[in-house]
PDB file of N, CA and C in Angstrom:
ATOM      1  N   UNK A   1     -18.162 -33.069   0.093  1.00  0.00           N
ATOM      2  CA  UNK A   1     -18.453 -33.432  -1.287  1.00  0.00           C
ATOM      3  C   UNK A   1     -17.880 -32.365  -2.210  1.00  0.00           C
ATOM      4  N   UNK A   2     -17.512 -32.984  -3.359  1.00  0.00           N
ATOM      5  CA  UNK A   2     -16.794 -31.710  -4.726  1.00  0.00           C
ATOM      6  C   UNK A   2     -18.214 -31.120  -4.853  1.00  0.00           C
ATOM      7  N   UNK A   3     -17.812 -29.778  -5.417  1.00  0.00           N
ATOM      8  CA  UNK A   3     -18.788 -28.663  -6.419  1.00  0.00           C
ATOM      9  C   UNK A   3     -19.476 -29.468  -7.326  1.00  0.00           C
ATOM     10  N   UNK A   4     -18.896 -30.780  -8.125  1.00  0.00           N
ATOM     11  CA  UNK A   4     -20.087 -31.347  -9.258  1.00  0.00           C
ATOM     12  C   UNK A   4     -21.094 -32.194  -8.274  1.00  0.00           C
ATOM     13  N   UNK A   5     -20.773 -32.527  -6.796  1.00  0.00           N
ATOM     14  CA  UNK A   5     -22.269 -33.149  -6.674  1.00  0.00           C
ATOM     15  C   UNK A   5     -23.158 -32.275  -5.886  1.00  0.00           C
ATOM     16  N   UNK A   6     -22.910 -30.987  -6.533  1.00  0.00           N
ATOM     17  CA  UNK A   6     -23.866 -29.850  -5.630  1.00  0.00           C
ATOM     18  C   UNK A   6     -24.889 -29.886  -6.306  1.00  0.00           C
ATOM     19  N   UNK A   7     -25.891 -29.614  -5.170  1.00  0.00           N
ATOM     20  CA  UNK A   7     -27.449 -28.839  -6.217  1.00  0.00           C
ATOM     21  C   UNK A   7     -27.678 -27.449  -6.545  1.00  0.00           C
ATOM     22  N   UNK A   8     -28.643 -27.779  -8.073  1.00  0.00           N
ATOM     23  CA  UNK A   8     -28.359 -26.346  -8.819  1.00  0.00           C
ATOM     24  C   UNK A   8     -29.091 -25.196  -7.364  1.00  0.00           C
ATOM     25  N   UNK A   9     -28.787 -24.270  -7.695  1.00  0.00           N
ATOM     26  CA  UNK A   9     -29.191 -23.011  -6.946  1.00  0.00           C
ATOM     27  C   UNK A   9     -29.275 -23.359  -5.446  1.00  0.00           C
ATOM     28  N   UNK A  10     -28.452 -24.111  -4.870  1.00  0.00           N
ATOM     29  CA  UNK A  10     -28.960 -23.908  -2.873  1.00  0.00           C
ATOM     30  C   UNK A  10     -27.248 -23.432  -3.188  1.00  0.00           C
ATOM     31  N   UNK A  11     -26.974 -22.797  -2.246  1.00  0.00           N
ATOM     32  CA  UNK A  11     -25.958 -21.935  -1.757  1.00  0.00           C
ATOM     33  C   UNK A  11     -24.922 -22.880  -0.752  1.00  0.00           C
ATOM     34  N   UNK A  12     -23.797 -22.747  -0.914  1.00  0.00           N
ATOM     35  CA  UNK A  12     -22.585 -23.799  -0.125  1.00  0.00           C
ATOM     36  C   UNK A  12     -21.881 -23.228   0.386  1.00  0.00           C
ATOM     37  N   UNK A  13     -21.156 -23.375   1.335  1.00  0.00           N
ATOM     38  CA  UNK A  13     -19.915 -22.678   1.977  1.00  0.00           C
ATOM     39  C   UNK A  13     -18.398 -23.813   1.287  1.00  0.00           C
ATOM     40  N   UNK A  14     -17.268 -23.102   0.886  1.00  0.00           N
ATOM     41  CA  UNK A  14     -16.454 -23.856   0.545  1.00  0.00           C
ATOM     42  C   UNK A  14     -15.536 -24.128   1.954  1.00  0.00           C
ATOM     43  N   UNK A  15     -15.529 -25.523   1.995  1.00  0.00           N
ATOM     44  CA  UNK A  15     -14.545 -25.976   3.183  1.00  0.00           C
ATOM     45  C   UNK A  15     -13.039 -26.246   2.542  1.00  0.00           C
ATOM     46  N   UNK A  16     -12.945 -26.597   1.378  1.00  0.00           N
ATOM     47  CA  UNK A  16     -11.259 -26.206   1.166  1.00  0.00           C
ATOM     48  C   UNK A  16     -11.146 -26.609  -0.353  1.00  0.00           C
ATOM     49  N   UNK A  17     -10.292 -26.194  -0.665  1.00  0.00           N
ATOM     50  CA  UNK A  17      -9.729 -26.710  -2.093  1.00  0.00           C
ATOM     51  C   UNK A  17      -8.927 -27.361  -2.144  1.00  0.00           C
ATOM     52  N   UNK A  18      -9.045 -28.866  -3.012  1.00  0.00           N
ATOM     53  CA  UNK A  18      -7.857 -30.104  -2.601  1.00  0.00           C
ATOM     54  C   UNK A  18      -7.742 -30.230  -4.000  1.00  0.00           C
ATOM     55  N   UNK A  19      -6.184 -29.837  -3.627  1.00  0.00           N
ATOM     56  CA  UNK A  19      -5.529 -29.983  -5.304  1.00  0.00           C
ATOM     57  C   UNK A  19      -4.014 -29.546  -5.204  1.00  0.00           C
ATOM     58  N   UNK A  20      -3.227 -30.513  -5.929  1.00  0.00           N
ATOM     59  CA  UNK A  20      -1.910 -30.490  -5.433  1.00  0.00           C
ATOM     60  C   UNK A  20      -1.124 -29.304  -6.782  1.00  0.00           C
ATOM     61  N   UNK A  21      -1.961 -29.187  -7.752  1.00  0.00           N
ATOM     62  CA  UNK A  21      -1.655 -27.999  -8.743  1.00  0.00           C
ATOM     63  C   UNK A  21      -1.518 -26.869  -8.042  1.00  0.00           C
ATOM     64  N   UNK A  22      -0.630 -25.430  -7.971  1.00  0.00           N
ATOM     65  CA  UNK A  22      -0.647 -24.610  -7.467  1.00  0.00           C
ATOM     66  C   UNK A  22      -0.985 -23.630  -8.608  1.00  0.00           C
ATOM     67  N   UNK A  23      -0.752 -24.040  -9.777  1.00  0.00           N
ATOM     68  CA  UNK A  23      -1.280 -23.268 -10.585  1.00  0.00           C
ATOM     69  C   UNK A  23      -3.068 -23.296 -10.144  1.00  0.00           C
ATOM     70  N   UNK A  24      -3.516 -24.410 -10.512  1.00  0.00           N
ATOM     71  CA  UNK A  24      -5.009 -24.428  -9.708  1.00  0.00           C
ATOM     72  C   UNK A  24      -5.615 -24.032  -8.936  1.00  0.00           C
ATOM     73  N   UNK A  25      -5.020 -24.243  -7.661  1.00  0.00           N
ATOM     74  CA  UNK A  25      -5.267 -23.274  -6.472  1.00  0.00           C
ATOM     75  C   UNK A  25      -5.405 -21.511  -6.708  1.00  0.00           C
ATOM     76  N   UNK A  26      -3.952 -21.491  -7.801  1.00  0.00           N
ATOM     77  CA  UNK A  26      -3.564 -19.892  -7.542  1.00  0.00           C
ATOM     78  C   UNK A  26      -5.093 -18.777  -8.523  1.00  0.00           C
ATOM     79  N   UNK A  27      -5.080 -19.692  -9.527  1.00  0.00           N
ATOM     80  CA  UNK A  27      -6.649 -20.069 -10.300  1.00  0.00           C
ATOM     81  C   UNK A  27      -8.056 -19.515  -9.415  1.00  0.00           C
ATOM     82  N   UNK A  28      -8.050 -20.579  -8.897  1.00  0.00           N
ATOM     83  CA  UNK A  28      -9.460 -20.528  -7.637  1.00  0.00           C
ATOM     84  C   UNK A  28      -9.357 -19.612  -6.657  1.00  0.00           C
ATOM     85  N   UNK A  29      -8.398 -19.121  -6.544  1.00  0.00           N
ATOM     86  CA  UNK A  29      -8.136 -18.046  -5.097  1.00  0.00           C
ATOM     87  C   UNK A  29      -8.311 -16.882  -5.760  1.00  0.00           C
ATOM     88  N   UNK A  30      -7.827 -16.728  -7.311  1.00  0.00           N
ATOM     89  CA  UNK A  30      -8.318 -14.930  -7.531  1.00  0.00           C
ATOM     90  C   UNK A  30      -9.643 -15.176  -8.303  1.00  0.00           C
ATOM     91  N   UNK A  31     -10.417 -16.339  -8.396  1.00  0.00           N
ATOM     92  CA  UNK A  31     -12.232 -16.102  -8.666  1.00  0.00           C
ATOM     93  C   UNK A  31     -12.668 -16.000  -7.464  1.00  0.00           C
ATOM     94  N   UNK A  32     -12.040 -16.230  -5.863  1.00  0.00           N
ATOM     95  CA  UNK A  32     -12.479 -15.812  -4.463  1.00  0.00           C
ATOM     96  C   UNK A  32     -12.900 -17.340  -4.259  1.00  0.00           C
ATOM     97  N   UNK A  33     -12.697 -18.460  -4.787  1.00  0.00           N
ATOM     98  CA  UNK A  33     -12.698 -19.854  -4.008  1.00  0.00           C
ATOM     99  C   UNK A  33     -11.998 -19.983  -3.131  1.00  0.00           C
ATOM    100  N   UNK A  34     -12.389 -19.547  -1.630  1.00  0.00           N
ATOM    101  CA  UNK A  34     -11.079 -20.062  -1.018  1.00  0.00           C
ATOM    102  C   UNK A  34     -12.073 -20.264   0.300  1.00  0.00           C
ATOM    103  N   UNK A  35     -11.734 -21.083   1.807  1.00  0.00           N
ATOM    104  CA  UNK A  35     -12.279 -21.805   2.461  1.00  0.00           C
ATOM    105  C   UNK A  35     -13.024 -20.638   3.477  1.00  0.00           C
ATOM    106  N   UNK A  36     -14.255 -20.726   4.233  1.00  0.00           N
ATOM    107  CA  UNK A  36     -15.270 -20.076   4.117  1.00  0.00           C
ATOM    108  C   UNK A  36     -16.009 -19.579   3.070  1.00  0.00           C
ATOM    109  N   UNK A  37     -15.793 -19.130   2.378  1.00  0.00           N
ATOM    110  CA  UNK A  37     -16.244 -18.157   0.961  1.00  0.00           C
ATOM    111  C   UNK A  37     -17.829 -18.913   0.212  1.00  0.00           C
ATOM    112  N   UNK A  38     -18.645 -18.334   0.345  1.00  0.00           N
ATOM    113  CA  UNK A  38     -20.144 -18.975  -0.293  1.00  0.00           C
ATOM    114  C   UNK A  38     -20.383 -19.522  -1.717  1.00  0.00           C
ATOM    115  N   UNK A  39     -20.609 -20.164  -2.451  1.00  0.00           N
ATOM    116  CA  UNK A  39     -20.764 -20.669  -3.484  1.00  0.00           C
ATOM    117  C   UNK A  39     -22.288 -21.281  -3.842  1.00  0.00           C
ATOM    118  N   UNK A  40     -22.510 -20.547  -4.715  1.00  0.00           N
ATOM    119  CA  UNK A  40     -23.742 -21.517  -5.688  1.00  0.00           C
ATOM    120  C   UNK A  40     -23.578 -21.975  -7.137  1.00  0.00           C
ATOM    121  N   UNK A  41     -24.181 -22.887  -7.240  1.00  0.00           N
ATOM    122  CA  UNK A  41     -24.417 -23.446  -8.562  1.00  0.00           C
ATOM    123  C   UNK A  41     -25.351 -23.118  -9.453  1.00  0.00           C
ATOM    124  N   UNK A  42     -24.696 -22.077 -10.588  1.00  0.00           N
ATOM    125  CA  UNK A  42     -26.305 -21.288 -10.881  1.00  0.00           C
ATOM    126  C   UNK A  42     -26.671 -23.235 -11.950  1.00  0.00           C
ATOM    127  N   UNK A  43     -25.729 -23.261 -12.808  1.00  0.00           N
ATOM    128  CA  UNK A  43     -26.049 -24.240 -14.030  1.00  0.00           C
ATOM    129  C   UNK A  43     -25.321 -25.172 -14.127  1.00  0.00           C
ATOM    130  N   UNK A  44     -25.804 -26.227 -14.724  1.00  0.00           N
ATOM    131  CA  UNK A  44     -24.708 -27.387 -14.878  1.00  0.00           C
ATOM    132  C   UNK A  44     -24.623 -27.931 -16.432  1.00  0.00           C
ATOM    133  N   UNK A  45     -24.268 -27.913 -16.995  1.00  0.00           N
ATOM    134  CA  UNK A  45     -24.017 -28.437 -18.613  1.00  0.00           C
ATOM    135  C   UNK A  45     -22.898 -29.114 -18.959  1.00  0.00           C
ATOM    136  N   UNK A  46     -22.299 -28.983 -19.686  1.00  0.00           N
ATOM    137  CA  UNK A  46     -20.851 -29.665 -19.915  1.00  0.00           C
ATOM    138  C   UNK A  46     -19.806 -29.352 -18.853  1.00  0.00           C
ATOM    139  N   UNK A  47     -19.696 -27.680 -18.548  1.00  0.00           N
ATOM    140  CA  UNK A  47     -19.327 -26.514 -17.630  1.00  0.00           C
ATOM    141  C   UNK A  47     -20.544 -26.527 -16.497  1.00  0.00           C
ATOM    142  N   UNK A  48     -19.978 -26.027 -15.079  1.00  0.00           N
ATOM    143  CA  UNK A  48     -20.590 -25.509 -14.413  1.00  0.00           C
ATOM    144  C   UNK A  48     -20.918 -24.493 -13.876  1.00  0.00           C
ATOM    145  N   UNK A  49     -21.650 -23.235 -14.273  1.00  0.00           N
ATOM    146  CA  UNK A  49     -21.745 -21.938 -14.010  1.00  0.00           C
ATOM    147  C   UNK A  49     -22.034 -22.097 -12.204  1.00  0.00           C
ATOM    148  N   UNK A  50     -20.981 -20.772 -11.917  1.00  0.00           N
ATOM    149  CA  UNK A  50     -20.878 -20.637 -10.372  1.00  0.00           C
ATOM    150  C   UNK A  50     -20.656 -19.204 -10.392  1.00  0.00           C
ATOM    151  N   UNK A  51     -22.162 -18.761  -8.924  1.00  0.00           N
ATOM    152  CA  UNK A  51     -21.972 -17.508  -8.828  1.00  0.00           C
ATOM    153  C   UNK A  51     -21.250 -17.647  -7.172  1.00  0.00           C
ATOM    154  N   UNK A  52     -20.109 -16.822  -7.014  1.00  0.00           N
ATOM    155  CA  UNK A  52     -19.170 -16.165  -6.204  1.00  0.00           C
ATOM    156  C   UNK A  52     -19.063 -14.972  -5.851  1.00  0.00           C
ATOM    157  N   UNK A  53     -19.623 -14.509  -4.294  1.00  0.00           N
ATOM    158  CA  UNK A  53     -19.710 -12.741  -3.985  1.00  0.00           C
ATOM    159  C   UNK A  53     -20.984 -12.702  -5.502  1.00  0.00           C
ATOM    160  N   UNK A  54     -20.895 -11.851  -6.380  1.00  0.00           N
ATOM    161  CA  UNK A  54     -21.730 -10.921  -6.962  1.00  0.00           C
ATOM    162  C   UNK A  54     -21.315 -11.374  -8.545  1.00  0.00           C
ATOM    163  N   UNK A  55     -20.236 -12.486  -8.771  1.00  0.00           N
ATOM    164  CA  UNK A  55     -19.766 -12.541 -10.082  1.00  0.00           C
ATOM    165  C   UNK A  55     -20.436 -13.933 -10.608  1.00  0.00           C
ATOM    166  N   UNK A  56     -20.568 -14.307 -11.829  1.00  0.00           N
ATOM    167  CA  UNK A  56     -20.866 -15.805 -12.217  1.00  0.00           C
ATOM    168  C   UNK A  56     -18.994 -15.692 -13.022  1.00  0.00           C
ATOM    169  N   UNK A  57     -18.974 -17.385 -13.070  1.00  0.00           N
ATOM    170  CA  UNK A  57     -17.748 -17.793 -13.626  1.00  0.00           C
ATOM    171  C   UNK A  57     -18.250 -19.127 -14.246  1.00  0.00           C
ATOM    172  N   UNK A  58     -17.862 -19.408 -15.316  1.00  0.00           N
ATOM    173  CA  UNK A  58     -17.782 -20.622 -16.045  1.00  0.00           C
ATOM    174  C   UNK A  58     -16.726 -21.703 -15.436  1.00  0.00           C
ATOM    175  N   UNK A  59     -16.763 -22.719 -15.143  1.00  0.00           N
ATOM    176  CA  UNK A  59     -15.298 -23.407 -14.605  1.00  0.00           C
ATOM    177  C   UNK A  59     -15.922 -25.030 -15.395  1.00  0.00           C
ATOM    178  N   UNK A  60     -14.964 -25.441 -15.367  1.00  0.00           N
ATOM    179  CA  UNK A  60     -15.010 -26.892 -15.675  1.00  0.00           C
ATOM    180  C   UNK A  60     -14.869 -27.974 -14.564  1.00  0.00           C
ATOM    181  N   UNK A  61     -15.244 -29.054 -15.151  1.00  0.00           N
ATOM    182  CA  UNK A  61     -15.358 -30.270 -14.119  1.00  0.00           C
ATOM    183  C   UNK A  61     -14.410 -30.635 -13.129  1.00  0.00           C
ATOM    184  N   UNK A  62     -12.941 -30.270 -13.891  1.00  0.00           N
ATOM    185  CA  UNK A  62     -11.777 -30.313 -13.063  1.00  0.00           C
ATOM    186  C   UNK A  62     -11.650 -29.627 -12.041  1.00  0.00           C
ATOM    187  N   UNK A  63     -12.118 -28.518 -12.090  1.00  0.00           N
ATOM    188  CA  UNK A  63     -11.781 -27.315 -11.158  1.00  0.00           C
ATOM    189  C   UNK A  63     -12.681 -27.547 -10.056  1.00  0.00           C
ATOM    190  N   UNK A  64     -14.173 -27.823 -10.433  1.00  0.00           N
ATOM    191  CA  UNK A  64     -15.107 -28.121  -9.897  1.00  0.00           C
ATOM    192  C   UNK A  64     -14.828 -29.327  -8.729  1.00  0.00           C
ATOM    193  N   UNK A  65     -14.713 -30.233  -9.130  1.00  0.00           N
ATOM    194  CA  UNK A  65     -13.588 -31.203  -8.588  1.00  0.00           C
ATOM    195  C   UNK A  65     -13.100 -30.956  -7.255  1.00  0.00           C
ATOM    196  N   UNK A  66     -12.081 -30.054  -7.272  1.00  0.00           N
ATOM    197  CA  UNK A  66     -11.009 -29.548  -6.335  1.00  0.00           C
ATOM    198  C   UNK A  66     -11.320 -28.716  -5.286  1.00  0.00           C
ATOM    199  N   UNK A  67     -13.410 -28.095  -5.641  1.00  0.00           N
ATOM    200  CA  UNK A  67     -13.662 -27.212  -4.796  1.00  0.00           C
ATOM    201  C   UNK A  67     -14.571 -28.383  -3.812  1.00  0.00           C
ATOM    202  N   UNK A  68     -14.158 -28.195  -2.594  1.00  0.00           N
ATOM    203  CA  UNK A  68     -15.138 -29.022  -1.524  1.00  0.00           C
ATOM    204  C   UNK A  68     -15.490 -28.158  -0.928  1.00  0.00           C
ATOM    205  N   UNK A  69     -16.873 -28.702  -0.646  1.00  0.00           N
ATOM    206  CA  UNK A  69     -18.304 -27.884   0.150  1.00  0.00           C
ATOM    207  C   UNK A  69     -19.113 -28.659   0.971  1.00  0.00           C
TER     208      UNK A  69
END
């Protein structure tokens, strides 16, 4: 399933990022999205706040999208 049908605060492992943008990818790989790597969903609003390792990041639906967990 993408990052938008996650639930807020349980913790995910990312199984890959599907997205034929390499700009996108290149995007998600230096916030540390990349396959193993843990992910939670702190918030969901228009944006979806995601904490990664020790950082939160704002990302949008698109991006969100592309991350599978």
């Amino acid at each position: 399933m993408s990052l938008n049908e996650a639930e807020l605060q349980k913790e995910y492992v990312i199984n890959s990022i599907c997205t034929n943008d390499d700009e996108m990818q290149s995007f998600l790989f230096s916030l540390g999205c990349y396959s193993g790597e843990k992910i939670t969903v702190v918030d969901k609003k228009n944006n979806l706040v995601v904490s990664i390792k020790d950082a939160r990041y704002n990302i949008d639906k698109e991006l969100a999208q592309a991350i599978l967990v």
